[in-house]
PDB file of N, CA and C in Angstrom:
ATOM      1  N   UNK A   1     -42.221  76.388 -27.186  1.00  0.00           N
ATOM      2  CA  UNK A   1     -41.513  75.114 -27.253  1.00  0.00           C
ATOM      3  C   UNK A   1     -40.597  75.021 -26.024  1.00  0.00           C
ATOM      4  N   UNK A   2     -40.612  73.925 -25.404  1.00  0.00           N
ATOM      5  CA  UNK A   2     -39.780  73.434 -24.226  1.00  0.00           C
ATOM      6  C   UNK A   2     -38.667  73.387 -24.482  1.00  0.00           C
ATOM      7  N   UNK A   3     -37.596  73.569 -23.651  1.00  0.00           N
ATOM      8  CA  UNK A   3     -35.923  73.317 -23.589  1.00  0.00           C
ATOM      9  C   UNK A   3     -35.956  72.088 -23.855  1.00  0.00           C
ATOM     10  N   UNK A   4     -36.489  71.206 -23.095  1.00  0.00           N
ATOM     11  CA  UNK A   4     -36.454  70.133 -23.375  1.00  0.00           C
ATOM     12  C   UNK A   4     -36.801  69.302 -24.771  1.00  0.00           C
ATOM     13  N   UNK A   5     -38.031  69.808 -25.511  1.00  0.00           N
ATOM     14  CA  UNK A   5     -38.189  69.651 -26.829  1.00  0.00           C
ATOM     15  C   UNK A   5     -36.553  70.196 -27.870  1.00  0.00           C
ATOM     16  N   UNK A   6     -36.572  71.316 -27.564  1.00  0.00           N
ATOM     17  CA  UNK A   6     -35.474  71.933 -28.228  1.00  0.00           C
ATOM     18  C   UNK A   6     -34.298  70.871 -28.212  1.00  0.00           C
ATOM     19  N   UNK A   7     -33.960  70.024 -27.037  1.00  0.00           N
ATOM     20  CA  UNK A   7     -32.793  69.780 -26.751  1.00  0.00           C
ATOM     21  C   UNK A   7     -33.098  67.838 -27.253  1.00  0.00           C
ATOM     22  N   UNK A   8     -33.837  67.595 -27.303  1.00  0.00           N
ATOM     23  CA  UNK A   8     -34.491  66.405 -28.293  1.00  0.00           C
ATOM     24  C   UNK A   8     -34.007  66.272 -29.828  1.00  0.00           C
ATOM     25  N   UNK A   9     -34.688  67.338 -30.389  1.00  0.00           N
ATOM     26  CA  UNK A   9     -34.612  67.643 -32.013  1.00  0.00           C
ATOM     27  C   UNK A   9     -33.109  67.764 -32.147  1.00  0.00           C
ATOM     28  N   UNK A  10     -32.398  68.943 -31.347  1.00  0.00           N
ATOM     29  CA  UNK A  10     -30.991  69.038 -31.524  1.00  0.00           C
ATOM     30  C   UNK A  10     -30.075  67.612 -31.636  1.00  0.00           C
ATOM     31  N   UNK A  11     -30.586  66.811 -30.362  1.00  0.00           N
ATOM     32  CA  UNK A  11     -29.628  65.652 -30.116  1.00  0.00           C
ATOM     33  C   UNK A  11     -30.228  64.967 -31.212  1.00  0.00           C
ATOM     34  N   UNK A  12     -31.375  65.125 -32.040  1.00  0.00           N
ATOM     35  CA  UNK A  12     -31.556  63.451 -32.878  1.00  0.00           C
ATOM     36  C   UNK A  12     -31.175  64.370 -34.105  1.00  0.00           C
ATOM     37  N   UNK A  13     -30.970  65.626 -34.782  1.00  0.00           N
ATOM     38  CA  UNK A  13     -30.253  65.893 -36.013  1.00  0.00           C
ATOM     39  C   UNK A  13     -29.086  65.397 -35.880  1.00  0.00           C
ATOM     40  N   UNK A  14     -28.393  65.834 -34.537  1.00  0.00           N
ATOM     41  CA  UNK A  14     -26.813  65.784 -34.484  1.00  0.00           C
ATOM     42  C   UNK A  14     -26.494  64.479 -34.225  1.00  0.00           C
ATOM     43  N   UNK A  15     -27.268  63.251 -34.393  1.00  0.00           N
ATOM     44  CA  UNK A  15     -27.218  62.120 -34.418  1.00  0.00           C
ATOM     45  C   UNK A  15     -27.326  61.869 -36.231  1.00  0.00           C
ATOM     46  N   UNK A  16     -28.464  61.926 -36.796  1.00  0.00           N
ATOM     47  CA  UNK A  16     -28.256  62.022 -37.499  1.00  0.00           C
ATOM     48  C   UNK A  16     -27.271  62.029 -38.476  1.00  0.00           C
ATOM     49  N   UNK A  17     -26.868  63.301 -38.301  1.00  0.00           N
ATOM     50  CA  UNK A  17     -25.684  63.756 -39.106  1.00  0.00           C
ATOM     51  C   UNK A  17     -24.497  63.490 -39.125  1.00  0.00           C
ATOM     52  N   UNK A  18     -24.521  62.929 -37.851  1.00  0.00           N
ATOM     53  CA  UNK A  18     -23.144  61.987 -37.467  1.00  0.00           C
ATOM     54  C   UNK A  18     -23.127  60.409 -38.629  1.00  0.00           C
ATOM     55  N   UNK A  19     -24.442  60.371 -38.252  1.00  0.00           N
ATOM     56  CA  UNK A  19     -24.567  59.089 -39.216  1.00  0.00           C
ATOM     57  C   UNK A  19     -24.439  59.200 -40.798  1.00  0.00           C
ATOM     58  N   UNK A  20     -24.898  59.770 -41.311  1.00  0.00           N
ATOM     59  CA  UNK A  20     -24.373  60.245 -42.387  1.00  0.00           C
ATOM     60  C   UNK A  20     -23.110  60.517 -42.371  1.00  0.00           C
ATOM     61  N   UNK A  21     -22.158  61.132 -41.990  1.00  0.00           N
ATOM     62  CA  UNK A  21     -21.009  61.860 -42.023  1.00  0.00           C
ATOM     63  C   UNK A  21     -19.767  60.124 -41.956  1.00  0.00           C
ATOM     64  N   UNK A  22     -19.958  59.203 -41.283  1.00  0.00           N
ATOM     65  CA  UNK A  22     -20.004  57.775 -40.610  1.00  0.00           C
ATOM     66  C   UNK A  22     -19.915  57.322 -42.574  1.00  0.00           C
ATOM     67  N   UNK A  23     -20.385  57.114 -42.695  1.00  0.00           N
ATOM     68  CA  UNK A  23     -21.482  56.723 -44.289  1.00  0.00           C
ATOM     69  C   UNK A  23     -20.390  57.692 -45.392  1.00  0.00           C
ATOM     70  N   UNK A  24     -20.289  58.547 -45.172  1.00  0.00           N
ATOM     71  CA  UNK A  24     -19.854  59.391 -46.359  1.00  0.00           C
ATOM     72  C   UNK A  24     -18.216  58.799 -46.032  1.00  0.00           C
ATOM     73  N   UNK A  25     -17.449  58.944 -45.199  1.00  0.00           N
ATOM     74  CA  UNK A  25     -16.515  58.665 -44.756  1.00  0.00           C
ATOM     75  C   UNK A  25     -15.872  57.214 -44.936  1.00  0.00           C
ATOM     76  N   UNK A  26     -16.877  56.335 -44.488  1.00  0.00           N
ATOM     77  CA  UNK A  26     -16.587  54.942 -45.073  1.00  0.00           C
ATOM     78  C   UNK A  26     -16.303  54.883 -46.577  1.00  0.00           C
ATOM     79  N   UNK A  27     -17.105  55.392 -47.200  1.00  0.00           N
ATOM     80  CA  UNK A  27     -17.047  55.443 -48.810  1.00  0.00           C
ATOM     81  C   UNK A  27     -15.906  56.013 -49.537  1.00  0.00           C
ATOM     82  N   UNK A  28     -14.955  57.111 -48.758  1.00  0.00           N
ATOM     83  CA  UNK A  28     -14.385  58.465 -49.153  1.00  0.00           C
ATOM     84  C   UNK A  28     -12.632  57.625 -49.248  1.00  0.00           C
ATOM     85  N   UNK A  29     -12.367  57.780 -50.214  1.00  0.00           N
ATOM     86  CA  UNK A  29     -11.030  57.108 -50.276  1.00  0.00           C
ATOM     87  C   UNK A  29      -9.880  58.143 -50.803  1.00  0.00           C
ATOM     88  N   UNK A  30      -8.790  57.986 -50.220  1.00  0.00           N
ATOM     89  CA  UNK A  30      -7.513  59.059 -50.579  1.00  0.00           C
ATOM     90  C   UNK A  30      -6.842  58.304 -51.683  1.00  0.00           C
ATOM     91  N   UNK A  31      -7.034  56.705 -52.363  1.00  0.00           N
ATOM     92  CA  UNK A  31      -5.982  56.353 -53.152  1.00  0.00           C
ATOM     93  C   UNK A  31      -6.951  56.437 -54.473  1.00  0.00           C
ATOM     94  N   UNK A  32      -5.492  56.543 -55.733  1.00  0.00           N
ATOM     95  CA  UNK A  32      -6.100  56.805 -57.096  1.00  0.00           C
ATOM     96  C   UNK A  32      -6.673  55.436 -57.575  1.00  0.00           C
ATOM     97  N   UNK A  33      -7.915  55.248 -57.794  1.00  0.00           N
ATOM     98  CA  UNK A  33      -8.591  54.001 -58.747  1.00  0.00           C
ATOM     99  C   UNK A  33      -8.776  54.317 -59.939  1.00  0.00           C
ATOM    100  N   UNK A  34      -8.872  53.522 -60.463  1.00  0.00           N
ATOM    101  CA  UNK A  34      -9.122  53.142 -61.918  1.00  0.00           C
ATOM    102  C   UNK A  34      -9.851  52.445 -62.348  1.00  0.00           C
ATOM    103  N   UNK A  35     -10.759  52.464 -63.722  1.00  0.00           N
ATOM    104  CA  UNK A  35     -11.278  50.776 -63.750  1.00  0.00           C
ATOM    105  C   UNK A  35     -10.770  50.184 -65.171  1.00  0.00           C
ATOM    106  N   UNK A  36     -10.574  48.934 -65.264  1.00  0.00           N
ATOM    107  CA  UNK A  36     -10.364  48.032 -66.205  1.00  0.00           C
ATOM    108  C   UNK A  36     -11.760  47.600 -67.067  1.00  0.00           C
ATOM    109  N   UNK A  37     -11.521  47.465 -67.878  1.00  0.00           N
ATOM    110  CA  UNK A  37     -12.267  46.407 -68.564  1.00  0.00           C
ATOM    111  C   UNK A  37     -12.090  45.417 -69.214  1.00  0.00           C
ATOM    112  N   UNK A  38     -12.044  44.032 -69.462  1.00  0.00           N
ATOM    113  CA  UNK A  38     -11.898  43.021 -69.461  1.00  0.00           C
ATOM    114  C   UNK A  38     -12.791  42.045 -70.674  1.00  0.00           C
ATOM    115  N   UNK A  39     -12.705  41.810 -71.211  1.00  0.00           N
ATOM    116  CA  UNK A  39     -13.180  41.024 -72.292  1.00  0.00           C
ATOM    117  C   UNK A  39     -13.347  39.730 -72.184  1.00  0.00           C
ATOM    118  N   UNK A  40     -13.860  38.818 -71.665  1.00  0.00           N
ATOM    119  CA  UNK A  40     -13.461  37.116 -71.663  1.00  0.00           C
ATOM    120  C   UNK A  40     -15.029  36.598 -72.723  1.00  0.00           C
ATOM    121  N   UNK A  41     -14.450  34.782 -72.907  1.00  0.00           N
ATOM    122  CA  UNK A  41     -15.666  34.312 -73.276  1.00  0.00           C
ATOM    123  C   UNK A  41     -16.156  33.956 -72.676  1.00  0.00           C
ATOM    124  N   UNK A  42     -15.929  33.002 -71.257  1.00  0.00           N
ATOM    125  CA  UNK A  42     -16.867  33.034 -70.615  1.00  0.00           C
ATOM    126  C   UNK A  42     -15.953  33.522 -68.932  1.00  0.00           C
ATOM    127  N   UNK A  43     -17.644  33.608 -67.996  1.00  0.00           N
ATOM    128  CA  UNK A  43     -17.038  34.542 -67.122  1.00  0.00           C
ATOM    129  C   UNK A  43     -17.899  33.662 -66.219  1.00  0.00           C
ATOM    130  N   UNK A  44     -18.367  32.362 -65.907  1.00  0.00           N
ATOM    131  CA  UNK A  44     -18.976  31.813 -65.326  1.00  0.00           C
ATOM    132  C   UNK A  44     -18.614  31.632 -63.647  1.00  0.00           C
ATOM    133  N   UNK A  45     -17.236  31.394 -63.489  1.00  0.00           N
ATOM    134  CA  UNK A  45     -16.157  30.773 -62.274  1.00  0.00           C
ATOM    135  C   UNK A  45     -16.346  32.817 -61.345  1.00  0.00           C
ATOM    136  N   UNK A  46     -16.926  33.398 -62.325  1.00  0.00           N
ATOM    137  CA  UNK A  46     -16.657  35.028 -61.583  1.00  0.00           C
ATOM    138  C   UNK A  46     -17.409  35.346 -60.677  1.00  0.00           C
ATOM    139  N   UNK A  47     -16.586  35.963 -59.560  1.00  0.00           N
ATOM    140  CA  UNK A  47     -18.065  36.218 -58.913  1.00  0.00           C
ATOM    141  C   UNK A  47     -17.733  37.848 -57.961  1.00  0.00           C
ATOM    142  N   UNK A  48     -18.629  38.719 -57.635  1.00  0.00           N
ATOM    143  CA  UNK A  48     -18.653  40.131 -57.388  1.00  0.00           C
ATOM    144  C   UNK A  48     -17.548  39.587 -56.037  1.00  0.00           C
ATOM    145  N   UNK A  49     -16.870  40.618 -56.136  1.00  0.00           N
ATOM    146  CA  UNK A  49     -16.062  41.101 -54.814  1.00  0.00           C
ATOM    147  C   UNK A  49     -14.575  40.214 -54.538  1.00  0.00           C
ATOM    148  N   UNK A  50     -14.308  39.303 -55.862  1.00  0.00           N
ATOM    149  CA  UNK A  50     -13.195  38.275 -56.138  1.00  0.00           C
ATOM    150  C   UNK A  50     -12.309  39.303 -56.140  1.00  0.00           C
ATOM    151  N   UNK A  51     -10.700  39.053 -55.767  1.00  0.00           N
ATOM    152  CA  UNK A  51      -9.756  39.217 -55.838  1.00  0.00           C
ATOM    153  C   UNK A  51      -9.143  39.363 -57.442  1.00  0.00           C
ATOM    154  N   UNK A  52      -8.524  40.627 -58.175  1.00  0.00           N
ATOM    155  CA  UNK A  52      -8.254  40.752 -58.847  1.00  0.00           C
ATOM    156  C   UNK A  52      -6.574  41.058 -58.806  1.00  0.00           C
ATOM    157  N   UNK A  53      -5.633  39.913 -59.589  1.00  0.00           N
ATOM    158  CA  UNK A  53      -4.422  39.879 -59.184  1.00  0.00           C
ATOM    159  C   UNK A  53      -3.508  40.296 -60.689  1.00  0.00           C
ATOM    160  N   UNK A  54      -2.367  40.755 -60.976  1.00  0.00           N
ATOM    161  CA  UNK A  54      -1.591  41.203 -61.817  1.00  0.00           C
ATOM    162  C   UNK A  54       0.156  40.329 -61.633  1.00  0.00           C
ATOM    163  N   UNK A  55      -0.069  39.260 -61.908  1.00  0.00           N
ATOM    164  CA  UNK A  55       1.249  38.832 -62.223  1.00  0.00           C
ATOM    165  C   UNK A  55       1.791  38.548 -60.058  1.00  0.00           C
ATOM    166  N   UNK A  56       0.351  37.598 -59.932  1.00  0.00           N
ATOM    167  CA  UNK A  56       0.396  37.063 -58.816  1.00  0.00           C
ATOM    168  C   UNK A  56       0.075  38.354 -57.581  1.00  0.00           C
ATOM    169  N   UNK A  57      -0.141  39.639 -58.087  1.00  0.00           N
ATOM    170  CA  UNK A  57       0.332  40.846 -56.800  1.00  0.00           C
ATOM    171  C   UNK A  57      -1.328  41.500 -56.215  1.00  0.00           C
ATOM    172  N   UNK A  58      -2.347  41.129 -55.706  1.00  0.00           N
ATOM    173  CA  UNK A  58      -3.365  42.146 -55.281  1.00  0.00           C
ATOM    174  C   UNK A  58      -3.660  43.158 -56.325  1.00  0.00           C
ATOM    175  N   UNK A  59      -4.241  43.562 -56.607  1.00  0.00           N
ATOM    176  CA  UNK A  59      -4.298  45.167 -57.322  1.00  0.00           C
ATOM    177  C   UNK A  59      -6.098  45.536 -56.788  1.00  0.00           C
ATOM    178  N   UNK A  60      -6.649  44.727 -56.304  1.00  0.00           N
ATOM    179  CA  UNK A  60      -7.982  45.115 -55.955  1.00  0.00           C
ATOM    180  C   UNK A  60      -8.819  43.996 -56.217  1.00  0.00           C
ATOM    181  N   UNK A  61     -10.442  44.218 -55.993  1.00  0.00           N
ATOM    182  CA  UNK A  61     -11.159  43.544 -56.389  1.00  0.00           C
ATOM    183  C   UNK A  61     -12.436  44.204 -57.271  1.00  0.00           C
ATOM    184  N   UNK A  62     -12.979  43.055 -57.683  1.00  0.00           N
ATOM    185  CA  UNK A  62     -13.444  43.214 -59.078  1.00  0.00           C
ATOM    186  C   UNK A  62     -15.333  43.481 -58.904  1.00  0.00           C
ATOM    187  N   UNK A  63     -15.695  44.758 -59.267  1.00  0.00           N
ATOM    188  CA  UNK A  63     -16.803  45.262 -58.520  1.00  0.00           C
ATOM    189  C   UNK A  63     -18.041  45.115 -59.651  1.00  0.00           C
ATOM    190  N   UNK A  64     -18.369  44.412 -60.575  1.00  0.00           N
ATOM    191  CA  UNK A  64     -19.448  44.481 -61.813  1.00  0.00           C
ATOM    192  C   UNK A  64     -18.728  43.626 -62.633  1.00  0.00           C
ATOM    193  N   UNK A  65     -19.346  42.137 -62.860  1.00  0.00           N
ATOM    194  CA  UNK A  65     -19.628  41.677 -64.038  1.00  0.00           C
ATOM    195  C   UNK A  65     -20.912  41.451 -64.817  1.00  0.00           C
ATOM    196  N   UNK A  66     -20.728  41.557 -66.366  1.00  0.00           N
ATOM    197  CA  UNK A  66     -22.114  41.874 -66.857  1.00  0.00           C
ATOM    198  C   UNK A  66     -21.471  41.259 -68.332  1.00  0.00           C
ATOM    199  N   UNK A  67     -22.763  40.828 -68.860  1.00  0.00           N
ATOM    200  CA  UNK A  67     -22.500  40.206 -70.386  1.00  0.00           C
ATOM    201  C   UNK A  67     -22.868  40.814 -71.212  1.00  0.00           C
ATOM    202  N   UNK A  68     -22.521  41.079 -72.681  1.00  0.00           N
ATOM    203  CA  UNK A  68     -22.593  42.051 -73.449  1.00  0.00           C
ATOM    204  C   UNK A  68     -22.373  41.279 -74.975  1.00  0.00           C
ATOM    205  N   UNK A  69     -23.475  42.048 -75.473  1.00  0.00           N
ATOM    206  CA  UNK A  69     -24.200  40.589 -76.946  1.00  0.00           C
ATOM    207  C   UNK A  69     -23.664  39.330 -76.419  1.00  0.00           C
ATOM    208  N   UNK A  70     -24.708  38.552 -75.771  1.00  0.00           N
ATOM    209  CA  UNK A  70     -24.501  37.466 -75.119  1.00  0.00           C
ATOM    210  C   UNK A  70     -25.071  36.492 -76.296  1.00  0.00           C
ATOM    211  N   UNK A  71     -24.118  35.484 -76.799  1.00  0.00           N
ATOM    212  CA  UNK A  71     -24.525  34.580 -77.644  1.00  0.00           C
ATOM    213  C   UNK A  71     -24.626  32.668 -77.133  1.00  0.00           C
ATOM    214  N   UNK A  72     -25.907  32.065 -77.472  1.00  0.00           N
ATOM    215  CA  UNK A  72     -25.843  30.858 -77.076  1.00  0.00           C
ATOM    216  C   UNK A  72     -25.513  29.958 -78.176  1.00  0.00           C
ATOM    217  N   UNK A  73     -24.667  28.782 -77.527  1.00  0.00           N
ATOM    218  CA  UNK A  73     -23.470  28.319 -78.676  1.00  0.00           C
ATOM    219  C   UNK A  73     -24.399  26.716 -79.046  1.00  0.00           C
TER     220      UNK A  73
END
């Protein structure tokens, strides 16, 4: 095998892995979360990635809504 082969494979793992590492890092958070759950009747006006507020203040946003024994009236 060529230096040059050698030095190919090396640079595209260590690319790679950078990319991943990029990826893991974006995801990787130092603050404590929590999740809520929430009960409403209807949840129509909702939508993924809305602003979830506590007495007017940020607290996050709101990552999964889903209906549960869904009844038609």
């Amino acid at each position: 095998m060529s230096n040059q082969l050698k030095l190919g494979i090396f640079t595209v793992t260590g690319l790679f892995a950078l990319v991943i590492l990029i990826i893991a890092i974006e995801t990787f958070s130092l603050e404590k979360t929590y999740s809520i759950y929430v009960k409403f009747d209807n949840i129509s006006d909702i939508t993924r990635k809305a602003k979830v507020e506590i007495a007017g203040i940020d607290i996050g946003v709101l990552k999964r809504a889903s209906l549960k024994d869904s009844k038609q009236k």
